[in-house]
PDB file of N, CA and C in Angstrom:
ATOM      1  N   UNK A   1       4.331 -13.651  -4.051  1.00  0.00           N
ATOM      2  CA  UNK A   1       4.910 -12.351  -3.748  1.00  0.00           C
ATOM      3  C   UNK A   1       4.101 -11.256  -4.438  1.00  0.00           C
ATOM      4  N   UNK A   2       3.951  -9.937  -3.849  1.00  0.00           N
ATOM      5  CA  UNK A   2       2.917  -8.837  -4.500  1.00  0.00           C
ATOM      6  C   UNK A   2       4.329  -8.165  -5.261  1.00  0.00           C
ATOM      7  N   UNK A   3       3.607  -7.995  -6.094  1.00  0.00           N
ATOM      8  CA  UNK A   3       4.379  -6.482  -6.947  1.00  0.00           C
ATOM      9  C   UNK A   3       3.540  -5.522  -7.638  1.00  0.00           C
ATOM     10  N   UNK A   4       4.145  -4.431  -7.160  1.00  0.00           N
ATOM     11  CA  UNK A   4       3.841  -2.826  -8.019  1.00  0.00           C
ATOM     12  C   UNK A   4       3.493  -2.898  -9.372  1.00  0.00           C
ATOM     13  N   UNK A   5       2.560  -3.148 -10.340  1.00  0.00           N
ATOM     14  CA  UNK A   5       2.622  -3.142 -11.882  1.00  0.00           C
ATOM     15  C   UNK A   5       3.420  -1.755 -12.042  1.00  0.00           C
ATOM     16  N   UNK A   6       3.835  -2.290 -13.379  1.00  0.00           N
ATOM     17  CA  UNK A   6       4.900  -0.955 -14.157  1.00  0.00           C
ATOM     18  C   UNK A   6       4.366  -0.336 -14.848  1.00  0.00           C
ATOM     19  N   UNK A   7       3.419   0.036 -14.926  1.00  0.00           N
ATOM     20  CA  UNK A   7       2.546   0.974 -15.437  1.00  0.00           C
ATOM     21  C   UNK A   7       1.874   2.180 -14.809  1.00  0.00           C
ATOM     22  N   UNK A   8       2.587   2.165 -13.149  1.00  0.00           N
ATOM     23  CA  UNK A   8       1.704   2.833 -11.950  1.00  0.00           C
ATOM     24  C   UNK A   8       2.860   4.041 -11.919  1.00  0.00           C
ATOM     25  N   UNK A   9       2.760   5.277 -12.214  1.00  0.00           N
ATOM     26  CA  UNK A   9       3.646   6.334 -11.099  1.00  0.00           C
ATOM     27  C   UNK A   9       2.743   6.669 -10.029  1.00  0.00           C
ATOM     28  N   UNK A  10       4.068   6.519  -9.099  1.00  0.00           N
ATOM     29  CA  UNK A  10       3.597   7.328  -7.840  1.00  0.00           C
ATOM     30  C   UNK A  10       4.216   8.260  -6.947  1.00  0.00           C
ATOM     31  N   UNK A  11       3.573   9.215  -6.337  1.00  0.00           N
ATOM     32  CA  UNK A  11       4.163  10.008  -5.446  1.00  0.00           C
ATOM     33  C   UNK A  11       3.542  10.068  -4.054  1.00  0.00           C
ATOM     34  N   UNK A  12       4.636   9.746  -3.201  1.00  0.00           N
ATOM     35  CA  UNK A  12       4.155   9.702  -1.641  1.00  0.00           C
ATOM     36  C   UNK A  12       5.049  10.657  -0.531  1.00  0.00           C
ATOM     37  N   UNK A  13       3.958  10.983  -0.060  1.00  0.00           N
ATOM     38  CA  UNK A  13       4.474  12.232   1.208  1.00  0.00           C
ATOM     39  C   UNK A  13       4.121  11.545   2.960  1.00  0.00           C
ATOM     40  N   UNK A  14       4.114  12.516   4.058  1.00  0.00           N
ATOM     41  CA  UNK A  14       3.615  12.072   4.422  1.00  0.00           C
ATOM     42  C   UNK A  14       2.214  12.461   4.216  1.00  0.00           C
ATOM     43  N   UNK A  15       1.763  13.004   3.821  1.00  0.00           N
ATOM     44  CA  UNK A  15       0.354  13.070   3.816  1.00  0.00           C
ATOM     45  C   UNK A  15      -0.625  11.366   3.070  1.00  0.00           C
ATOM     46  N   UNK A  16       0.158  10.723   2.701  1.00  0.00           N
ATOM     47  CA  UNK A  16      -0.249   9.948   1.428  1.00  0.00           C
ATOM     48  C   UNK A  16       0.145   9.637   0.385  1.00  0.00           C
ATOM     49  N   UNK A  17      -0.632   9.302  -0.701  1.00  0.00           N
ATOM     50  CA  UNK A  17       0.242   9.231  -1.950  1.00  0.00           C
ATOM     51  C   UNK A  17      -0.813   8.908  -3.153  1.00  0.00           C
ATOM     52  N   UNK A  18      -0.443   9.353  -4.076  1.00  0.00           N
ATOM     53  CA  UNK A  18      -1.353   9.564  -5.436  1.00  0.00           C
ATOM     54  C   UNK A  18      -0.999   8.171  -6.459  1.00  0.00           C
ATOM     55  N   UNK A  19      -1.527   8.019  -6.696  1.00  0.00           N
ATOM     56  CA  UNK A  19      -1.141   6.673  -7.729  1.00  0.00           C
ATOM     57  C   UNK A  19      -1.506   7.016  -9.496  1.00  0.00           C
ATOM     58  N   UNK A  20      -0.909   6.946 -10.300  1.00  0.00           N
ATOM     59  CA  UNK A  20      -1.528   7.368 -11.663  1.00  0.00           C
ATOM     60  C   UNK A  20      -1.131   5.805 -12.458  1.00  0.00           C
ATOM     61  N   UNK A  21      -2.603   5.463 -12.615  1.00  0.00           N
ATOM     62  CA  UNK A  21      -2.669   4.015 -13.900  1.00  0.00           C
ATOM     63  C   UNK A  21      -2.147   4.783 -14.810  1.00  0.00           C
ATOM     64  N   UNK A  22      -1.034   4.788 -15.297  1.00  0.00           N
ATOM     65  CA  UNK A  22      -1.136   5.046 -16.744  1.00  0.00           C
ATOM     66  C   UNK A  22      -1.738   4.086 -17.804  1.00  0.00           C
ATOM     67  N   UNK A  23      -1.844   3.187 -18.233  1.00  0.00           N
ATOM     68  CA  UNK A  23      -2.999   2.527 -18.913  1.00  0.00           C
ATOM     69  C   UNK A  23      -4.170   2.802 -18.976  1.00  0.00           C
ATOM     70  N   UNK A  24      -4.743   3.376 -17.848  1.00  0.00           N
ATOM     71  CA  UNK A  24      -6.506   3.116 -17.524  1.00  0.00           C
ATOM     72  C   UNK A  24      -6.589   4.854 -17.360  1.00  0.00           C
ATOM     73  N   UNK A  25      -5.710   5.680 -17.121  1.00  0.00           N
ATOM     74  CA  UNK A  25      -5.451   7.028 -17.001  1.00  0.00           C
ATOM     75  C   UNK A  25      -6.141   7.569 -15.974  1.00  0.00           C
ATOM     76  N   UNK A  26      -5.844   6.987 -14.668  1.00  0.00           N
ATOM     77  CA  UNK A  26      -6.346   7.232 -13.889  1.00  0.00           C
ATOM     78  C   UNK A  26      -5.812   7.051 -12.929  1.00  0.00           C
ATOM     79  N   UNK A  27      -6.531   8.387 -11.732  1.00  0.00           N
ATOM     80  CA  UNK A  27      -5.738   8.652 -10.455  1.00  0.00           C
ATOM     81  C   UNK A  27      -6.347   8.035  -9.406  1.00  0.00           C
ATOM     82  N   UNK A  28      -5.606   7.213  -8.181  1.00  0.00           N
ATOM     83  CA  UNK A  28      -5.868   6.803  -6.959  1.00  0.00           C
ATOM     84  C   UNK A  28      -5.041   7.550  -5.859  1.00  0.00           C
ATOM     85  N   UNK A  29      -5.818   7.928  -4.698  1.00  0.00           N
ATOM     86  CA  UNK A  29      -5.495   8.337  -3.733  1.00  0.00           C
ATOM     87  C   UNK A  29      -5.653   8.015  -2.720  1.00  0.00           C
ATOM     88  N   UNK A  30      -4.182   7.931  -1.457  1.00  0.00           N
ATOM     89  CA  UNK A  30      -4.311   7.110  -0.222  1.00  0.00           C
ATOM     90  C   UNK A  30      -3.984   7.754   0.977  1.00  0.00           C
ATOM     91  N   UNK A  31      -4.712   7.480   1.476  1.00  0.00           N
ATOM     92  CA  UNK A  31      -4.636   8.304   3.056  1.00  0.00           C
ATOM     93  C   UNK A  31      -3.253   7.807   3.404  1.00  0.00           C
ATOM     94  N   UNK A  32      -2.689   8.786   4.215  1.00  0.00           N
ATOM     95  CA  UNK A  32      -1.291   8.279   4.937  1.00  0.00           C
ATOM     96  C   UNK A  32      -0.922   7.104   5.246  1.00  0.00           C
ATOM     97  N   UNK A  33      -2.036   6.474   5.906  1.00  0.00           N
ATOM     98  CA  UNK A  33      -1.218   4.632   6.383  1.00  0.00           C
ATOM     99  C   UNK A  33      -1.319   4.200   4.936  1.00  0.00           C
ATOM    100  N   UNK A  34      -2.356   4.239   3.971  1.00  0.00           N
ATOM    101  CA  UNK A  34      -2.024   3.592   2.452  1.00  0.00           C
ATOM    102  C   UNK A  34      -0.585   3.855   2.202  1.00  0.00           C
ATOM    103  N   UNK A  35      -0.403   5.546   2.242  1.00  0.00           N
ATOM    104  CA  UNK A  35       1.329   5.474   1.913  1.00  0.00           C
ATOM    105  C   UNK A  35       2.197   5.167   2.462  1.00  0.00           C
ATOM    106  N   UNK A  36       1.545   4.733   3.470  1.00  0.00           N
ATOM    107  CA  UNK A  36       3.290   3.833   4.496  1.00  0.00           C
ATOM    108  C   UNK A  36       2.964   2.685   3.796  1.00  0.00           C
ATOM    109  N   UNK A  37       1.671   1.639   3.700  1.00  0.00           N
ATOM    110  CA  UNK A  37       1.961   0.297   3.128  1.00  0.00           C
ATOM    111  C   UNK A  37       2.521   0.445   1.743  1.00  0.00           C
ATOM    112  N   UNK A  38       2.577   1.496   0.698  1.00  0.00           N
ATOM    113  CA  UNK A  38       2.328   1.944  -0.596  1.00  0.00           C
ATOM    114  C   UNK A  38       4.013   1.955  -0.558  1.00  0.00           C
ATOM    115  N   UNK A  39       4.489   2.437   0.235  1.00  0.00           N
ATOM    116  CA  UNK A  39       5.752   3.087   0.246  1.00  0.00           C
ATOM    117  C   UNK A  39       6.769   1.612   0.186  1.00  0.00           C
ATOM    118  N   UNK A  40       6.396   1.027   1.270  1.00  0.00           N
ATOM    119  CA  UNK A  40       7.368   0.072   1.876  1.00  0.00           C
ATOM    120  C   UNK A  40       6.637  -1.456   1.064  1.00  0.00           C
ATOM    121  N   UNK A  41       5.561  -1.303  -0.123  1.00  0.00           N
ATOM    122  CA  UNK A  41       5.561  -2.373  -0.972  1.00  0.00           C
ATOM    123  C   UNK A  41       6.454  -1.537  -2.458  1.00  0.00           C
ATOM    124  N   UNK A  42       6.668  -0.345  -2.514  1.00  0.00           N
ATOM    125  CA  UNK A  42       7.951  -0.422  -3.338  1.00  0.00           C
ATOM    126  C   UNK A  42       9.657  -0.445  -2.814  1.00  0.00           C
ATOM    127  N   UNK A  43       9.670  -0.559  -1.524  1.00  0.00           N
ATOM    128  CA  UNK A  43      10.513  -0.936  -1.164  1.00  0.00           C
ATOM    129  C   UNK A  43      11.336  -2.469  -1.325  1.00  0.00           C
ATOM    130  N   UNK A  44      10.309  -3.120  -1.383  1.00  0.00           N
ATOM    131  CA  UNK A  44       9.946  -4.480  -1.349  1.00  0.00           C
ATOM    132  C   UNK A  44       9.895  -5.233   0.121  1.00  0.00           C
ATOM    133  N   UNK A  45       9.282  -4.680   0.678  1.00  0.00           N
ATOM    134  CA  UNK A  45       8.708  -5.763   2.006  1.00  0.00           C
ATOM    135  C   UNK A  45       8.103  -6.513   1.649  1.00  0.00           C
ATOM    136  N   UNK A  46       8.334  -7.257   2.957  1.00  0.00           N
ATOM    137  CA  UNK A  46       7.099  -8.316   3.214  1.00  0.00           C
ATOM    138  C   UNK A  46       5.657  -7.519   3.357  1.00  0.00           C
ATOM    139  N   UNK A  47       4.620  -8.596   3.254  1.00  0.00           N
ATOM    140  CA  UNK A  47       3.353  -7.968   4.007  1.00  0.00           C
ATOM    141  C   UNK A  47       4.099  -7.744   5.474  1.00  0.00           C
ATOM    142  N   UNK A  48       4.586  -9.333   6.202  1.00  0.00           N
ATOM    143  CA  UNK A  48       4.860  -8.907   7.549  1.00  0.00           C
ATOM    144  C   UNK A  48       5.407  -8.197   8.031  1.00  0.00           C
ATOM    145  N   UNK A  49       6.748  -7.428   7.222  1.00  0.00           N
ATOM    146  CA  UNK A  49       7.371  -6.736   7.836  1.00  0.00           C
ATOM    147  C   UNK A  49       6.691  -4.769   7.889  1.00  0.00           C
ATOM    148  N   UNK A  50       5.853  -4.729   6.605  1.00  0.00           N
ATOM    149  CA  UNK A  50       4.794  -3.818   6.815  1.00  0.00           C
ATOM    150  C   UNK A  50       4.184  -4.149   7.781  1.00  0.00           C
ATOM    151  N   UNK A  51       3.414  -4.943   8.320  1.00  0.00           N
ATOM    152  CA  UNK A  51       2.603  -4.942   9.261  1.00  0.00           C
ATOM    153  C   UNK A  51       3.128  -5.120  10.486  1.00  0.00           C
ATOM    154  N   UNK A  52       4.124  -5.066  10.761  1.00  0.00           N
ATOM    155  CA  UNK A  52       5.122  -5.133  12.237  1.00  0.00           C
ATOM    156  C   UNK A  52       5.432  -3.235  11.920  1.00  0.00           C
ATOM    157  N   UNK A  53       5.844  -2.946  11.407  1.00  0.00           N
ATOM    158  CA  UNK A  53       6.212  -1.959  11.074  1.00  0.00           C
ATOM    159  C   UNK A  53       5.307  -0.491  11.497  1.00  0.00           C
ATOM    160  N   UNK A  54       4.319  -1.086  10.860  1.00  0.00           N
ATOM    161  CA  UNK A  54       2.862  -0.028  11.007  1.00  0.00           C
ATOM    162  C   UNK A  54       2.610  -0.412  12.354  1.00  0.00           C
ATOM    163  N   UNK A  55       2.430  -1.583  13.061  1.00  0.00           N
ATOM    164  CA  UNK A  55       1.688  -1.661  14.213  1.00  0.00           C
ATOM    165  C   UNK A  55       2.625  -1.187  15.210  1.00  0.00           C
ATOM    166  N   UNK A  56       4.257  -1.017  14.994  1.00  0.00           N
ATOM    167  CA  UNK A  56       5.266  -0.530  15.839  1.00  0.00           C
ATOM    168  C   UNK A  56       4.820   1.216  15.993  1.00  0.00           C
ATOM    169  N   UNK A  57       5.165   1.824  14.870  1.00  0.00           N
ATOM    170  CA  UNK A  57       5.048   3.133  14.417  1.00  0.00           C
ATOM    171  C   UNK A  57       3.438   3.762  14.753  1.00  0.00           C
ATOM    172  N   UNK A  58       2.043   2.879  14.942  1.00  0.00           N
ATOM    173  CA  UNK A  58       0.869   3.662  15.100  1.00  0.00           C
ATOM    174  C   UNK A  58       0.711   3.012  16.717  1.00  0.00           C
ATOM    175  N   UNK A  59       1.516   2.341  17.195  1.00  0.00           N
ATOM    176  CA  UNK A  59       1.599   1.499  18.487  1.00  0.00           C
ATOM    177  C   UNK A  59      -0.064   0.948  18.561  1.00  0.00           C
ATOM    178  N   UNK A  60      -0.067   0.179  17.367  1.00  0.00           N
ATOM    179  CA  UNK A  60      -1.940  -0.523  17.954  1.00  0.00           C
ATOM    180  C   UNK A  60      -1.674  -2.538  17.997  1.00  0.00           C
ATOM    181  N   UNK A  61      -2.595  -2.596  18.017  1.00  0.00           N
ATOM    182  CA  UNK A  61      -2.802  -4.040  18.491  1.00  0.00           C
ATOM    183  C   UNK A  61      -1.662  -5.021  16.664  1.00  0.00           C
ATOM    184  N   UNK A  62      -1.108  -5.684  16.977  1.00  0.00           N
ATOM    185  CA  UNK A  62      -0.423  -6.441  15.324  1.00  0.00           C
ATOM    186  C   UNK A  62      -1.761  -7.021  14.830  1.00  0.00           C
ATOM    187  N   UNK A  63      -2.868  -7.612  15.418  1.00  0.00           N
ATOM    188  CA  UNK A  63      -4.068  -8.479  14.971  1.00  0.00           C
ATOM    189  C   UNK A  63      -4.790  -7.295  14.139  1.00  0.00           C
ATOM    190  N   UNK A  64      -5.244  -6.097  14.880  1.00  0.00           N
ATOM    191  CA  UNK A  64      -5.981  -5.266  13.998  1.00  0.00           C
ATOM    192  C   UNK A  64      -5.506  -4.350  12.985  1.00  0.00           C
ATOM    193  N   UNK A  65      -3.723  -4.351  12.755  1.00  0.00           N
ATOM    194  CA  UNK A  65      -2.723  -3.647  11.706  1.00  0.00           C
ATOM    195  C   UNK A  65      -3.149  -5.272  11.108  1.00  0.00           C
ATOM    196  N   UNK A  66      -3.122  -6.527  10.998  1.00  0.00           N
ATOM    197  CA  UNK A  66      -2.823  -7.379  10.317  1.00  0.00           C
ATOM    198  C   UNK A  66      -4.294  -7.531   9.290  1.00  0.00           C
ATOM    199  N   UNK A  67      -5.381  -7.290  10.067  1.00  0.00           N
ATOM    200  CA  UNK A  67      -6.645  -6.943   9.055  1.00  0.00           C
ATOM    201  C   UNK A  67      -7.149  -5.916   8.253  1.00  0.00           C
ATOM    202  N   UNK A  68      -6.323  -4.834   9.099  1.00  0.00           N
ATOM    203  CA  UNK A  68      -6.746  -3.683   8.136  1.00  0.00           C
ATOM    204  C   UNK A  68      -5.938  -3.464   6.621  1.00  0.00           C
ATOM    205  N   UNK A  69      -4.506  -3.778   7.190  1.00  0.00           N
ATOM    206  CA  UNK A  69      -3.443  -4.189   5.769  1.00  0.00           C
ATOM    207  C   UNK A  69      -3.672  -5.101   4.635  1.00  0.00           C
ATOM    208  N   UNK A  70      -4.489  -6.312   5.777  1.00  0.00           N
ATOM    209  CA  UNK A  70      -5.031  -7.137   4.127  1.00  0.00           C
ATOM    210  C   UNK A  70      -5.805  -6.817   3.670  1.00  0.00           C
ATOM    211  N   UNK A  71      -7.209  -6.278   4.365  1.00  0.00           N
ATOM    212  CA  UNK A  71      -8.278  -5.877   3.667  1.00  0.00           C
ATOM    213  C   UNK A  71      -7.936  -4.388   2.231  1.00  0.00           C
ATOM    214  N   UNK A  72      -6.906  -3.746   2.980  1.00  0.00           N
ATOM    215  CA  UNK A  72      -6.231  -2.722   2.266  1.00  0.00           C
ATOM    216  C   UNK A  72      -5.694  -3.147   0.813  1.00  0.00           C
ATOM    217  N   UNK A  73      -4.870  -4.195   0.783  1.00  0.00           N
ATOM    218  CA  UNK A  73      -3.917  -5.051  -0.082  1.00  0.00           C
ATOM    219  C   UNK A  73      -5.263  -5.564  -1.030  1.00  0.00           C
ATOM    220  N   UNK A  74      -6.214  -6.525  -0.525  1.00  0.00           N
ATOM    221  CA  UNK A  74      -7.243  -6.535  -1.652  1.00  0.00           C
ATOM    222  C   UNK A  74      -8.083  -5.735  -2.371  1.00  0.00           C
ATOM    223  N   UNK A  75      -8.014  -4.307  -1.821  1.00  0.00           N
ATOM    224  CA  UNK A  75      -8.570  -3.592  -2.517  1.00  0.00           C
ATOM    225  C   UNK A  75      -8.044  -2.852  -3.523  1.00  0.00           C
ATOM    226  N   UNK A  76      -6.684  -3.030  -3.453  1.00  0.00           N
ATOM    227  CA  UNK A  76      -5.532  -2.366  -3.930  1.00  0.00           C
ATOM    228  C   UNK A  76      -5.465  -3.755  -5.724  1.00  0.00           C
ATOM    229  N   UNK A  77      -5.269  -4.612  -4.997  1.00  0.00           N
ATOM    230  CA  UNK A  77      -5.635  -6.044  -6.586  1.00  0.00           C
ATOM    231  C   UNK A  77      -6.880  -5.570  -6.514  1.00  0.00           C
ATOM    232  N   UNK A  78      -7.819  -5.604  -6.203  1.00  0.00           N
ATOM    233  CA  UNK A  78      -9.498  -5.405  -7.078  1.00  0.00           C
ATOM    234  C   UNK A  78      -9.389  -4.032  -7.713  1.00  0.00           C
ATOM    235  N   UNK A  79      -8.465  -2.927  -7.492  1.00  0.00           N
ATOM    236  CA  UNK A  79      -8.322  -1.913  -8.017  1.00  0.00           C
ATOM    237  C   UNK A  79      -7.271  -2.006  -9.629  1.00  0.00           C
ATOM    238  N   UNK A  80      -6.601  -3.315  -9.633  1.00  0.00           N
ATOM    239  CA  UNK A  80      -5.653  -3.965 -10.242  1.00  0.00           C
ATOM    240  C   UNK A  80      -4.917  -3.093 -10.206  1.00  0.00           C
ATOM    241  N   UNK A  81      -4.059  -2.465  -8.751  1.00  0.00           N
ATOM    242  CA  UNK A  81      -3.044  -1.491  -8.829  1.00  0.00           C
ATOM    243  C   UNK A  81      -1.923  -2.213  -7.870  1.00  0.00           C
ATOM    244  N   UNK A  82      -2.214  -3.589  -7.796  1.00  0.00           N
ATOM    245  CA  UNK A  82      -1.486  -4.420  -7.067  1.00  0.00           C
ATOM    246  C   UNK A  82      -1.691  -5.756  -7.730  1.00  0.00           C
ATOM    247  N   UNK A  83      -0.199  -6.937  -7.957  1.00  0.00           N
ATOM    248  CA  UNK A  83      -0.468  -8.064  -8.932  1.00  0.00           C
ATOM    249  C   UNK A  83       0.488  -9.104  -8.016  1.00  0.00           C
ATOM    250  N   UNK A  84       0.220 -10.335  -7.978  1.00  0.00           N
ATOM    251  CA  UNK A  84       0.944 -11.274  -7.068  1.00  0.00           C
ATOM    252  C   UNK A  84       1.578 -11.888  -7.717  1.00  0.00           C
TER     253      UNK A  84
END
């Protein structure tokens, strides 16, 4: 299961959403679909139900919401602003 580290504030609009490491003191910023996945992993979704979700709401293919979300999600752990 992914979870939010507790060390992250964040604020999300629709425009996006800002992320602040507090540990590392530092800011990340996400284009709008980041803050829909951003949003609805502090909600606590699934990946799948984000990715049904997004591919409902941007009406695109579920295969190419399902690669762009993971590739998204690992960059988000290589950023260590995401922990499983």
């Amino acid at each position: 299961m992914l979870s939010l580290p507790s060390h992250l504030c964040t604020v999300v609009n629709q425009d996006g959403a800002a992320v602040l490491d507090v540990s590392r003191n530092q800011i990340s910023t996400l284009n709008s679909t980041g803050g829909f996945v951003w949003e609805r992993l502090q909600q606590g979704q699934t990946v799948e139900e984000i990715i049904r979700g997004l591919a409902n709401e941007s009406n695109t293919d579920l295969a190419i919401v399902e690669r762009g979300v993971q590739a998204f999600l690992e960059q988000l752990k290589s950023e260590r602003l995401l922990s499983i």
